[in-house]
Protein backbone atom coordinates (compact mmCIF):
# COMPACT_ATOMS: atom_id res chain seq x y z
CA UNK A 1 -11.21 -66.00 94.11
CA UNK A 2 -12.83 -62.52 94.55
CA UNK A 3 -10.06 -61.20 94.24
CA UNK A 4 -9.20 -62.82 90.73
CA UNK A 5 -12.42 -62.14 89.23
CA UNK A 6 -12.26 -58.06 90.18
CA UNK A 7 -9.01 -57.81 88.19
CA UNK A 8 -10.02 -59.90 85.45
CA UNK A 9 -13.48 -57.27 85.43
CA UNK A 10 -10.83 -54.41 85.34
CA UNK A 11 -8.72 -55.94 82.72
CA UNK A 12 -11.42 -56.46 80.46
CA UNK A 13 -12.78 -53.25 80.93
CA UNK A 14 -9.06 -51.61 80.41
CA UNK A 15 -9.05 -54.08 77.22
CA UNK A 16 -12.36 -52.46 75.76
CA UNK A 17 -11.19 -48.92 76.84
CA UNK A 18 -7.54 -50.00 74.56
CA UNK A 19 -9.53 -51.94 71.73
CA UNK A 20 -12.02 -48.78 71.86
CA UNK A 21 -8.64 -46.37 71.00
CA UNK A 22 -7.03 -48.33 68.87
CA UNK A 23 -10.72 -47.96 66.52
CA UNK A 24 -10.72 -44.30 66.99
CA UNK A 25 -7.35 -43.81 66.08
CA UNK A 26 -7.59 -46.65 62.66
CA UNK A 27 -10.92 -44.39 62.09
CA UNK A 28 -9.11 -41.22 61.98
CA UNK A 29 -6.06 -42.53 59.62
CA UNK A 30 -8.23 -44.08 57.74
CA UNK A 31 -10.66 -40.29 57.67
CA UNK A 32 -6.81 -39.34 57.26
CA UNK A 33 -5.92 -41.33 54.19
CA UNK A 34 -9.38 -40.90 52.58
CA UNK A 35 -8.91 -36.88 52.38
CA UNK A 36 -5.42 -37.38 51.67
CA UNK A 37 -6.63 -39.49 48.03
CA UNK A 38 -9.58 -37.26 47.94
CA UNK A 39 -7.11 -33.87 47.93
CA UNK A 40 -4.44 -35.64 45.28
CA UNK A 41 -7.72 -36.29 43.20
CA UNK A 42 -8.87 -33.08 43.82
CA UNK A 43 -5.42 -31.58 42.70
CA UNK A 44 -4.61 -33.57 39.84
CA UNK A 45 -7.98 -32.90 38.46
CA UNK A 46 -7.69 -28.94 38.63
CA UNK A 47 -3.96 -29.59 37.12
CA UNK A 48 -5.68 -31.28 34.35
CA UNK A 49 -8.07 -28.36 33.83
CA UNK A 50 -5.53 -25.90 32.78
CA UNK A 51 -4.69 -26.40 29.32
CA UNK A 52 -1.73 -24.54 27.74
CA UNK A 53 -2.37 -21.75 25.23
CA UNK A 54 -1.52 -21.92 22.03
CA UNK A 55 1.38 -18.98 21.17
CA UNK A 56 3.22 -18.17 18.29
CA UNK A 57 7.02 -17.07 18.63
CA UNK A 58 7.46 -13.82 15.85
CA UNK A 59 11.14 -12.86 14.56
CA UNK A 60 11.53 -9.99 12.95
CA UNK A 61 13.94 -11.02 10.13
CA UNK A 62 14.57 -8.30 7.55
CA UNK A 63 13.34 -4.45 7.18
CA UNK A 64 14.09 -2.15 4.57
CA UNK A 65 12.19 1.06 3.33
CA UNK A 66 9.63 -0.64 1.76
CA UNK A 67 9.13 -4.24 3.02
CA UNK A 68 9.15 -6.22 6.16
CA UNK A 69 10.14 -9.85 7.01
CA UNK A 70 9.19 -12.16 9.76
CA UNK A 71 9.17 -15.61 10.46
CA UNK A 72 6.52 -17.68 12.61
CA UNK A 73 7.39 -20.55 14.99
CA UNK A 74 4.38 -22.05 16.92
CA UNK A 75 4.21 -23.60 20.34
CA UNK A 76 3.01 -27.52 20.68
CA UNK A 77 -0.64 -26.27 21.09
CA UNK A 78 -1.23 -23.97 17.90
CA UNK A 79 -2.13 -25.97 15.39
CA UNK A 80 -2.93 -22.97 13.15
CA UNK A 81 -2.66 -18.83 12.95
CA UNK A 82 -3.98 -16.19 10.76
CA UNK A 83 -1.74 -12.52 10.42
CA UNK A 84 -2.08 -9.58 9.27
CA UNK A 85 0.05 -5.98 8.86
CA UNK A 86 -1.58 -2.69 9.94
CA UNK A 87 -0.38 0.58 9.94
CA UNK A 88 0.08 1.74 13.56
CA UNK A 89 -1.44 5.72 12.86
CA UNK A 90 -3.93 4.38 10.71
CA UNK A 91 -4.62 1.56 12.52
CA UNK A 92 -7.81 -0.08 12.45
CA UNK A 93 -9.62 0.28 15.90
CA UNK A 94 -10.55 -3.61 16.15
CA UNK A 95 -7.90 -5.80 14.49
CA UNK A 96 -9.51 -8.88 15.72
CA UNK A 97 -12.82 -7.97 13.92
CA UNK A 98 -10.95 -7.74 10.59
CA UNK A 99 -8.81 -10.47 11.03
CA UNK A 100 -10.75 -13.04 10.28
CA UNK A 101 -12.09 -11.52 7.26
CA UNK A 102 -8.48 -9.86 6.02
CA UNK A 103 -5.71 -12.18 7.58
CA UNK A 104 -3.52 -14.61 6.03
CA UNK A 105 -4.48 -18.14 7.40
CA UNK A 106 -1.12 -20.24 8.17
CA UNK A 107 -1.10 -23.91 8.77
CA UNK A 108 2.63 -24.55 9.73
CA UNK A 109 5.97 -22.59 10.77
CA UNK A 110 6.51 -19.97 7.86
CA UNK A 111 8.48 -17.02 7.03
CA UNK A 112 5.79 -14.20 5.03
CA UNK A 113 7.31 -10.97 3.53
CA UNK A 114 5.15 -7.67 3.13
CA UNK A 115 5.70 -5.26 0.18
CA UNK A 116 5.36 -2.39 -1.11
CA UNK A 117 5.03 -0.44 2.11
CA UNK A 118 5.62 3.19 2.96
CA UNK A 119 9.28 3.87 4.52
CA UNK A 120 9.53 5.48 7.70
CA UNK A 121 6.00 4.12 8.82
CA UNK A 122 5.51 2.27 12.25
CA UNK A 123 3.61 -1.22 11.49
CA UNK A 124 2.06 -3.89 13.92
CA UNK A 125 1.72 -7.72 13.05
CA UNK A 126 -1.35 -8.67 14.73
CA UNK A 127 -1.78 -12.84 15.03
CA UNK A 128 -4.50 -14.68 16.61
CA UNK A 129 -3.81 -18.43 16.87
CA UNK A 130 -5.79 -21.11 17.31
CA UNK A 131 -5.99 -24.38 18.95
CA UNK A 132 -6.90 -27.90 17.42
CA UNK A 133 -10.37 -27.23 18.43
CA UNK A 134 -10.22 -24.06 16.08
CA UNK A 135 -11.00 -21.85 19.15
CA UNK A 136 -9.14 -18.37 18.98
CA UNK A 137 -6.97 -17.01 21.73
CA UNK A 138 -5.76 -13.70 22.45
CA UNK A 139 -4.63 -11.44 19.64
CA UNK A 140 -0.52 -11.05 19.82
CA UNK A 141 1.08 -7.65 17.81
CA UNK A 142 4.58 -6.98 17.81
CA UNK A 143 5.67 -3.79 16.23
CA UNK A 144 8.35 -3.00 13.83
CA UNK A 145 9.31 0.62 11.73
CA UNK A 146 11.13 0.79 7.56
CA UNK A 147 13.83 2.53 7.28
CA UNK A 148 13.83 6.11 6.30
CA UNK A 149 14.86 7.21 2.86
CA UNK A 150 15.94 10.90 1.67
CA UNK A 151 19.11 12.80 2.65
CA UNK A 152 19.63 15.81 4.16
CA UNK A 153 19.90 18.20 1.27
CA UNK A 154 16.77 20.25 0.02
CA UNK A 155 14.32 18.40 -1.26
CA UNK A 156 13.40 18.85 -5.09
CA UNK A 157 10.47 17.61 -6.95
CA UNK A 158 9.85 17.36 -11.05
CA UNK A 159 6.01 18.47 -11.39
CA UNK A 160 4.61 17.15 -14.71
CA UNK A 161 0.89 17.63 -16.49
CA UNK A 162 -0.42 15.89 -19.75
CA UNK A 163 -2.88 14.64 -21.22
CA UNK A 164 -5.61 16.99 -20.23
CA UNK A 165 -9.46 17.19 -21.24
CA UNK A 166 -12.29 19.02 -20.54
CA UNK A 167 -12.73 16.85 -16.77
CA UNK A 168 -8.94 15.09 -16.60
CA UNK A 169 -5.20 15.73 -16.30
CA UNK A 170 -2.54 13.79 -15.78
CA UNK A 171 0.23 14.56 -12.91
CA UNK A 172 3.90 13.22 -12.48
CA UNK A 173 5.69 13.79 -9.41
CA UNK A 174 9.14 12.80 -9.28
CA UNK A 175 11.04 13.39 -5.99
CA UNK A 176 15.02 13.82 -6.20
CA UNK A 177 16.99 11.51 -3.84
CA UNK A 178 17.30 14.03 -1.00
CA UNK A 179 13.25 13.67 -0.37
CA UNK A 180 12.11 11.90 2.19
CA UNK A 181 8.33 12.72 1.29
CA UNK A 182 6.11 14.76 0.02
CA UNK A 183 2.78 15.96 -0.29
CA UNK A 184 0.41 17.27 -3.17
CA UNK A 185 -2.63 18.76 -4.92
CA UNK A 186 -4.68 20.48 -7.06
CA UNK A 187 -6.66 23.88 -6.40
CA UNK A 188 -8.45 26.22 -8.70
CA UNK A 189 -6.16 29.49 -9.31
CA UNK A 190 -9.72 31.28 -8.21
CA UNK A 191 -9.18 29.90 -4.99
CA UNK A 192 -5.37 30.03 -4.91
CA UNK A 193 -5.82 33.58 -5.51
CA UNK A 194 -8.34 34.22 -3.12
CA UNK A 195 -6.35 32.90 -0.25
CA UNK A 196 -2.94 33.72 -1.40
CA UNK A 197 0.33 32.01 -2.04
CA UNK A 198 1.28 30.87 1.74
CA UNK A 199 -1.66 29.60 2.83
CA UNK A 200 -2.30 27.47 -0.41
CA UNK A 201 1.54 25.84 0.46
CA UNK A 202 0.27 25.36 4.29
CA UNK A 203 -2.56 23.44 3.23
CA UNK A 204 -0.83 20.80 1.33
CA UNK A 205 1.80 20.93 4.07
CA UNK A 206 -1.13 19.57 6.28
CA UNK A 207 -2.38 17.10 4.24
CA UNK A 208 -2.35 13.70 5.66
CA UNK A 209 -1.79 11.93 2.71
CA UNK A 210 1.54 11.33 2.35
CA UNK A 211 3.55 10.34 -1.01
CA UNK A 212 6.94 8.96 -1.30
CA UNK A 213 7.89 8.08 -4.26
CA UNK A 214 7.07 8.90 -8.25
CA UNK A 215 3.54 9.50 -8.70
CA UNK A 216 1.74 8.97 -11.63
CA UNK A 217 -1.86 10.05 -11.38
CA UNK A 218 -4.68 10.85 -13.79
CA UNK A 219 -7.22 13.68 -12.03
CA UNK A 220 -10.85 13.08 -12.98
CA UNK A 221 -14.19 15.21 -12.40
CA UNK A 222 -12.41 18.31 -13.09
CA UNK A 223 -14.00 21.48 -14.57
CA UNK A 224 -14.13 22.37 -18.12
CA UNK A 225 -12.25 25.42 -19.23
CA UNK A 226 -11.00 26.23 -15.80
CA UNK A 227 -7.24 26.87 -14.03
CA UNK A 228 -5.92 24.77 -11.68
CA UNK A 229 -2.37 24.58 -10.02
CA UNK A 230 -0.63 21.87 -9.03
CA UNK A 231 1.19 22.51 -5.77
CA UNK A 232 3.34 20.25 -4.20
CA UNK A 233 6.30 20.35 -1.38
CA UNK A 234 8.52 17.82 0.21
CA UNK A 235 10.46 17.27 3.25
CA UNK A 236 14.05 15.96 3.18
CA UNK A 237 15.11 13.24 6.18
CA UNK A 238 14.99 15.83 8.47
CA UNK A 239 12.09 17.32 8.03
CA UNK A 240 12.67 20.08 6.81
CA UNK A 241 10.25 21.42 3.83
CA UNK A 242 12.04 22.02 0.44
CA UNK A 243 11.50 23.65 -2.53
CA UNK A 244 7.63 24.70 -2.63
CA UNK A 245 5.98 24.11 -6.57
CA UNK A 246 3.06 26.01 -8.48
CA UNK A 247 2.59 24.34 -11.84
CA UNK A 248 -0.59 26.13 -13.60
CA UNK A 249 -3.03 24.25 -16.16
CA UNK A 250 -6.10 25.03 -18.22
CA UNK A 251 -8.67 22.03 -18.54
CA UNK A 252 -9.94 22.04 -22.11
CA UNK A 253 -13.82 23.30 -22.87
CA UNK A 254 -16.18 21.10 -22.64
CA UNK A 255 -17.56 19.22 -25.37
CA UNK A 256 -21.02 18.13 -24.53
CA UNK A 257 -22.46 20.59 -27.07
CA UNK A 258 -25.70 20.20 -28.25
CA UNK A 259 -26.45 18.74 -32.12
CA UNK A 260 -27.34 22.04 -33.68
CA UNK A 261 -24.75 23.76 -32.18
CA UNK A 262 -21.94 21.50 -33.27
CA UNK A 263 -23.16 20.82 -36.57
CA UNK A 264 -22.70 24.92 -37.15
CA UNK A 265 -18.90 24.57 -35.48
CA UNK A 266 -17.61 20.96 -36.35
CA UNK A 267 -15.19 20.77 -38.90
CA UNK A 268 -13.11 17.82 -41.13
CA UNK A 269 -9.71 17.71 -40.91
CA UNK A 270 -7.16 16.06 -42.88
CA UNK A 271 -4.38 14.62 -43.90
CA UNK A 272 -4.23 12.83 -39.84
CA UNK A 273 -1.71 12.71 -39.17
CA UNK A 274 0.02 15.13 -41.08
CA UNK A 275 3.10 16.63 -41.49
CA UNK A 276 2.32 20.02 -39.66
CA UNK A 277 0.31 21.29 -42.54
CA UNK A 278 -3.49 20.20 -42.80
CA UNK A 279 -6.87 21.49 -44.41
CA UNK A 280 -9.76 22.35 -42.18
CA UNK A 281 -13.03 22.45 -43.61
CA UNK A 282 -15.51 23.70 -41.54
CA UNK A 283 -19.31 22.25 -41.79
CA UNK A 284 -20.35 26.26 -41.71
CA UNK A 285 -19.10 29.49 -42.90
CA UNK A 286 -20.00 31.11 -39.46
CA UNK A 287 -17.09 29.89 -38.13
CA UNK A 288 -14.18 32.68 -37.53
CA UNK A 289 -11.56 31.37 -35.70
CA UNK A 290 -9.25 28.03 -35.12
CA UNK A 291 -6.88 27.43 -32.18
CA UNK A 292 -4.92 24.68 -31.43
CA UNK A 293 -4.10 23.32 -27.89
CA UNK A 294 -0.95 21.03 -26.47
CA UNK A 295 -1.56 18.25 -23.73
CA UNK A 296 -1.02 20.41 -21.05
CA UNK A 297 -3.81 22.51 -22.81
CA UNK A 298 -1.76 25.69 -23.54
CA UNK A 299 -2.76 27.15 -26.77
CA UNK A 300 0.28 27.52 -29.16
CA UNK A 301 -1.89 28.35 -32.37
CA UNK A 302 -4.63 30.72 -33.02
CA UNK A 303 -5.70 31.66 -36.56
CA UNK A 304 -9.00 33.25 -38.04
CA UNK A 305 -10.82 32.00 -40.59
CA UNK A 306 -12.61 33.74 -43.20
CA UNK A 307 -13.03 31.17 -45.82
CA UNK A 308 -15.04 27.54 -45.61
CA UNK A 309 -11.86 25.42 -46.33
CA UNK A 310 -8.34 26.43 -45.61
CA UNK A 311 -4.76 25.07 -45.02
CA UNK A 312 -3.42 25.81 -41.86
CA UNK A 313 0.21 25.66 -41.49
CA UNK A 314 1.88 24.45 -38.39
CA UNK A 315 5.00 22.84 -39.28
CA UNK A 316 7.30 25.07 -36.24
CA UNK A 317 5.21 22.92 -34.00
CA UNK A 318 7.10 19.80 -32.55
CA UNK A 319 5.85 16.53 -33.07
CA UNK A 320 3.16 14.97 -31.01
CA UNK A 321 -0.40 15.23 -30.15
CA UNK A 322 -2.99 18.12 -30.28
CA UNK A 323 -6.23 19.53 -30.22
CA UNK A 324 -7.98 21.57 -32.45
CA UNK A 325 -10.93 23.96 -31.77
CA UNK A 326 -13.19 26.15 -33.80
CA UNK A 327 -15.33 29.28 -32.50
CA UNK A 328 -18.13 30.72 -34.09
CA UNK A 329 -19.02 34.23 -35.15
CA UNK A 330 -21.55 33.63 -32.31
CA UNK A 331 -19.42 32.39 -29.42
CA UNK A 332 -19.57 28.43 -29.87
CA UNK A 333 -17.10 26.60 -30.00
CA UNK A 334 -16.66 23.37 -31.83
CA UNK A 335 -16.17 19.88 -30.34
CA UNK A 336 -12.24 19.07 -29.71
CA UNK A 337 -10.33 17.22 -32.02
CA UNK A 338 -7.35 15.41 -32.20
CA UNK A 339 -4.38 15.63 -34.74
CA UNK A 340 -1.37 14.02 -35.06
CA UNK A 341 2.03 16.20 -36.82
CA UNK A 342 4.59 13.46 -37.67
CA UNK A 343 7.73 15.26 -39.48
């Protein structure tokens, strides 16, 4: 009877020793389990945290010396992008501070076409998409390069000036079809002198400014009654400088004379226009001698005049505009005024 009850005292207490394992080990797989969720949670959370940027895919389509082609694909998370073209060695030094202001805002896949550029030139298209949110991401730029144009024959230019003033002149630069580019200018003939032929070339050779094709240009500010040259020089695809130009011209004196001093010059012309003969009748007798001027302000007339009304007769000139000018005994001159000889 002893006996029974001693091994039913040590199979209970074996039983609570089992029952006590069998709790630690359901506490650990459930401690198990519970980190296990808890992790997954943990994971897929973080996982949802990282959201997908929104990208656009650029294809350069088309490039020729002036213009530039590319189409825009977005990704699933751009729901809009703004572009814009920069010139690579003049870029600007923040393209994300200008695009906002500058850009091209674009709502859906799109091909865009730039114009009018200079050949030869590296670009970049800079992008900065945006998400639904409108929040910006990082600024993309892919680069691209036009064509070259020019041969590799010398390089030629036709240098042109007209309708000059006292302060303006007009310039036309026409390159011939070996130029790739060129550069040009005007200087005073004091200075041109003064530092001779060479180094007047060398500076336009240096000039950043680059041209490429015809340029027509009006020159303002200039000085009354002074030479200039126009000196220009281009390169042909190689690089190699061409044919260096020095066209001179003489800007017309200036007319900002005062009252009394014009009213003893000024004169009245007519017939206008006229047939290259005309009658000039000066408001004073002090006035000694007439010149006339072309529009690039050479003077291909000069005449003195001893009487108060005359007929000058220019009828060898060819037809077109001039100016006419009257000088006083004394040194002034007259305002300038136009005339017209129509044959």
């Amino acid at each position: 009877m002893l006996s029974v009850f001693i091994n039913f005292a040590k199979n209970k207490k074996n039983m609570k020793k089992t029952l006590l394992i069998i709790a630690l080990i359901a506490f650990s797989l459930g401690m198990f389990a519970q980190s296990a969720i808890s992790g997954s949670e943990s994971l897929i959370s973080s996982k949802s945290n990282l959201r997908a940027e929104p990208f656009v895919t650029v294809t350069i389509d088309a490039i020729t010396t002036t213009s530039i082609t590319a189409s825009f694909v977005r990704n699933a998370e751009c729901a809009s992008y703004v572009i814009i073209l920069g010139d690579i060695v003049n870029m600007m030094p923040n393209p994300e501070n200008y695009i906002g202001m500058f850009g091209i805002p674009c709502y859906s896949d799109t091909t865009y076409i730039w114009s009018a550029l200079d050949p030869n030139t590296e670009y970049a298209i800079f992008l900065m998409p945006k998400n639904a949110l409108g929040e910006t991401f990082p600024l993309q730029a892919d680069t691209c390069k036009t064509l070259n144009i020019g041969g590799t024959g010398l390089s030629e230019l036709t240098v042109s000036v007209s309708d000059i003033t006292a302060t303006e002149a007009r310039t036309i630069i026409i390159p011939n079809a070996e130029t790739s580019s060129y550069r040009y200018g005007l200087m005073t003939v004091s200075y041109y002198n003064e530092i001779g032929a060479d180094s007047a070339v060398n500076h336009f050779k240096a000039d950043p400014y680059i041209f490429y094709q015809t340029n027509n240009w009006v020159w303002s500010s200039l000085s009354p009654a002074t030479d200039y040259n126009v000196i220009a020089i281009g390169q042909n695809i190689n690089d190699e400088w061409g044919t260096a130009y020095v066209v001179p011209f003489t800007t017309l004196l200036e007319t900002g004379i005062s009252e009394t001093e014009n009213q003893s010059t000024n004169a009245f012309v007519f017939p206008n226009p006229n047939n290259g003969k005309f009658n000039i009748n000066p408001c004073s007798s002090e006035v000694s001698e007439l010149e006339i001027f072309d529009l690039n302000g050479r003077i291909v007339y000069k005449q003195n005049i001893n009487t108060i009304s005359q007929q000058i007769n220019v009828e060898h000139l060819d037809n077109g505009y001039y100016f006419v000018q009257l000088t006083s005994s004394s040194g002034v001159r007259s305002n300038v005024q136009k005339i017209v000889i129509l044959k």
